[in-house]
Protein backbone atom coordinates (compact mmCIF):
# COMPACT_ATOMS: atom_id res chain seq x y z
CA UNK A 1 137.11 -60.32 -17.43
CA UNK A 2 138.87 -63.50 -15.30
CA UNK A 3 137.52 -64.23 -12.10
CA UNK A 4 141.17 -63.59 -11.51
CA UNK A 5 141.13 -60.46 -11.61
CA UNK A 6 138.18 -59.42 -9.78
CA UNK A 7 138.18 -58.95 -5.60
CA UNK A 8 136.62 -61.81 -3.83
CA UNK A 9 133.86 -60.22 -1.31
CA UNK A 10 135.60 -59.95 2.44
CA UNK A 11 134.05 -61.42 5.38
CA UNK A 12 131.82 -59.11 6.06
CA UNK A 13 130.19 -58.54 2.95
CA UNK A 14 129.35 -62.10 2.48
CA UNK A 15 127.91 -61.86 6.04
CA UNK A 16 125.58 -59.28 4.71
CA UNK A 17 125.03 -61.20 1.95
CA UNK A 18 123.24 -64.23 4.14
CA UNK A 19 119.84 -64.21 3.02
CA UNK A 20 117.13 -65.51 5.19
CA UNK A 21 115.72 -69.19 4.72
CA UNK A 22 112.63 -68.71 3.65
CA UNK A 23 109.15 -70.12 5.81
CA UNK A 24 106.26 -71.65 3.96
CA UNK A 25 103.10 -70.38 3.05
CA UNK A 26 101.31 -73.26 4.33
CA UNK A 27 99.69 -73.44 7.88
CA UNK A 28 102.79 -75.03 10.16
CA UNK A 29 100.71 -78.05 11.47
CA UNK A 30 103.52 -80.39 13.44
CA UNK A 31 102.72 -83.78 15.11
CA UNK A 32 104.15 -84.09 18.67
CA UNK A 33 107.29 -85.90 17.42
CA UNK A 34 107.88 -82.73 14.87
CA UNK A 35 107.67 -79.98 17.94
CA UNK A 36 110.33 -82.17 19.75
CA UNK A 37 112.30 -82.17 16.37
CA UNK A 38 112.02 -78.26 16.65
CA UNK A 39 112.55 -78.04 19.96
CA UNK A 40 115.65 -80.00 19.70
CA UNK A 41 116.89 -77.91 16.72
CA UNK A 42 116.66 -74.87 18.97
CA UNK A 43 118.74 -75.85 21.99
CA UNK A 44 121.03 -77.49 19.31
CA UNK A 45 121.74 -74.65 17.26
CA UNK A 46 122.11 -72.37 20.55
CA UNK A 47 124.55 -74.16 22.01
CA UNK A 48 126.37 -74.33 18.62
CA UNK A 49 126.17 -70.41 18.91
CA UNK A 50 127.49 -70.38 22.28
CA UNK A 51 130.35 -72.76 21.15
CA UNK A 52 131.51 -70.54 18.90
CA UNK A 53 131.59 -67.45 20.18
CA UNK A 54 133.44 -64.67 17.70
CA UNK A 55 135.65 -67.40 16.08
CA UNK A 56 134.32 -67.26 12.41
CA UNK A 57 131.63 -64.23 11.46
CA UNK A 58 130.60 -66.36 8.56
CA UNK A 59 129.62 -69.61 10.62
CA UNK A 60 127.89 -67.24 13.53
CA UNK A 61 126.10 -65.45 11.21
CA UNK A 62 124.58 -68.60 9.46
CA UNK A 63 123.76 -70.30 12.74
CA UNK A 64 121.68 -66.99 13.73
CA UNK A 65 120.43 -67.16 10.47
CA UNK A 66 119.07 -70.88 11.40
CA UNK A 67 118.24 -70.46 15.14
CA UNK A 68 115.61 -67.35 13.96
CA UNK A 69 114.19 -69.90 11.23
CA UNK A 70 113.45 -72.52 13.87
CA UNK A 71 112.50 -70.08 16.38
CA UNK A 72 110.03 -68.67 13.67
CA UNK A 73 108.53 -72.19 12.97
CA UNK A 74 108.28 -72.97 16.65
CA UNK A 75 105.95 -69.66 17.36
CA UNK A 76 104.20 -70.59 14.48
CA UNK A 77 103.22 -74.63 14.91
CA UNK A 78 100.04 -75.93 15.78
CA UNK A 79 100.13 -79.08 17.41
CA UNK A 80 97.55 -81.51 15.76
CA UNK A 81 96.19 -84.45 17.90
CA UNK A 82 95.84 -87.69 17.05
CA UNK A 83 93.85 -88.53 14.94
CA UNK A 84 90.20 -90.10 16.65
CA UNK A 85 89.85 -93.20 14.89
CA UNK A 86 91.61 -94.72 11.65
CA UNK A 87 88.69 -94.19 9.21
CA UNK A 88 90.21 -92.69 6.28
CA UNK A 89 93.58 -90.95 6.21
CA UNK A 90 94.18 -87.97 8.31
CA UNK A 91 97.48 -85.53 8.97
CA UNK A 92 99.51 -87.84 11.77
CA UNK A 93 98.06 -91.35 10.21
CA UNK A 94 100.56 -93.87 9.23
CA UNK A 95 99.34 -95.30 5.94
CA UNK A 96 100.39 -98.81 4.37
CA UNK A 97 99.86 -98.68 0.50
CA UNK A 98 100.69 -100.48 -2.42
CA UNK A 99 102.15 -99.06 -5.19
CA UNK A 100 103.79 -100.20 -8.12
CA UNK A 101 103.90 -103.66 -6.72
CA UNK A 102 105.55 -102.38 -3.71
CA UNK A 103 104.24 -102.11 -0.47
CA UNK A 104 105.16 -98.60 1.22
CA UNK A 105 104.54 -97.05 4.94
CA UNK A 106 104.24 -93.18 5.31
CA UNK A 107 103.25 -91.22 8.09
CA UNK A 108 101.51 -87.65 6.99
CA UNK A 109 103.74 -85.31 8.98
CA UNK A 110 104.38 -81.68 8.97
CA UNK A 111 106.36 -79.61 6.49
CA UNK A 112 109.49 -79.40 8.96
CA UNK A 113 109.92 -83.42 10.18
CA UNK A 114 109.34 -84.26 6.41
CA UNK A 115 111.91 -87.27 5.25
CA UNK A 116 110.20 -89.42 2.52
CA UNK A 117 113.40 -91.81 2.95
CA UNK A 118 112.48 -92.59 6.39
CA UNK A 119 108.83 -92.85 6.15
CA UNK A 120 107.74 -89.22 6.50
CA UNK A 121 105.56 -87.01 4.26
CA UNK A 122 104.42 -83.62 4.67
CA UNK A 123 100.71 -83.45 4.18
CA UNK A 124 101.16 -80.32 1.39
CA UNK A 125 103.38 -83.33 -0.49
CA UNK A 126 101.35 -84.36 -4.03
CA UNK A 127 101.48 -88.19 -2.32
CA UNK A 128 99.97 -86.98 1.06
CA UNK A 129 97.32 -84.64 -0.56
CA UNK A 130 96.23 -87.44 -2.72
CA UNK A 131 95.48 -90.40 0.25
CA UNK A 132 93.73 -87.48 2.94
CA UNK A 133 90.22 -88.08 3.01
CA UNK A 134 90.69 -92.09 1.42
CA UNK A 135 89.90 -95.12 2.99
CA UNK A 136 91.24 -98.62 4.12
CA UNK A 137 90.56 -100.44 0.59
CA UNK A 138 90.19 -97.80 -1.86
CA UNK A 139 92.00 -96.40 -4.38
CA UNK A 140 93.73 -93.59 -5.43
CA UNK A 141 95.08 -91.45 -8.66
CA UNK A 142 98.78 -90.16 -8.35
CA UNK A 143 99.06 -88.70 -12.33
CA UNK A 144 99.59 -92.36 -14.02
CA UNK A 145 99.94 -94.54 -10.69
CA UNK A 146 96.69 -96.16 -8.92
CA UNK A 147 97.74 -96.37 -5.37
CA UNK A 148 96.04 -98.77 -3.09
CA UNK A 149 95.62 -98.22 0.57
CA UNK A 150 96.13 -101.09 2.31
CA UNK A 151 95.89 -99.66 6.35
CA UNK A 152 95.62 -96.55 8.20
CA UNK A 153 97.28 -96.70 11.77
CA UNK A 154 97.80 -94.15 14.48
């Protein structure tokens, strides 16, 4: 049958239809930049909420939908410290590495403030699971890649 001719779901329905984002497995570790990020993604999304009031179902229903995501991820983050000394890489480290020629930064972040593009790797990332527990100096595997750590910073 044509999409034509069947009946497109009504407002409410697709309302219904919002599924819930769903929340890692993984233990929510967050540096102190990452809570802010949270934080910040509360109050924004409430007073997107507030702004819109009963205008569009749809758009309220997805912001709730968001708001009790980031609200979920806030109750469950555990702030990690700093890491004590730069020794070998830790969840929080900035690391400077050398691969493929290249040199790279990344600083091992939580799942949440993740954005490879701007420097930021979640520690459950193949990259970040890889360096943990290496060394200024040494090297490491990543499948065909030898990856060379070059510093570890706070």
């Amino acid at each position: 049958m044509s999409r034509a001719f069947t009946k497109e779901a009504d407002g409410d329905a697709a309302v219904e239809d919002l599924s819930e984002i769903p929340i890692s497995p993984h233990p929510n570790i967050v540096t102190a930049r990452g809570l802010q990020l949270i934080e910040d993604k509360i109050a924004e999304l409430r007073t997107s909420i507030e702004a819109q009031g009963d205008k569009d179902r749809a758009t309220a229903a997805r912001l709730s939908r968001d708001l009790r995501y980031w609200i979920a991820r806030k109750a469950s983050a555990e702030l990690a410290p700093l890491p004590a000394d730069n020794e070998e890489v830790r969840f929080g480290h900035t690391v400077i590495l050398m691969r493929n020629g290249n040199t790279e930064s990344f600083q091992i972040v939580g799942q949440d403030e993740a954005d490879p593009a701007q420097g930021f790797l979640s520690y459950v990332s193949p990259l970040a699971r890889a360096l943990i527990g290496a060394a200024v100096g040494e090297t490491v595997q990543m499948g065909e890649q030898e990856i060379e750590i070059l510093d570890i910073k706070t």
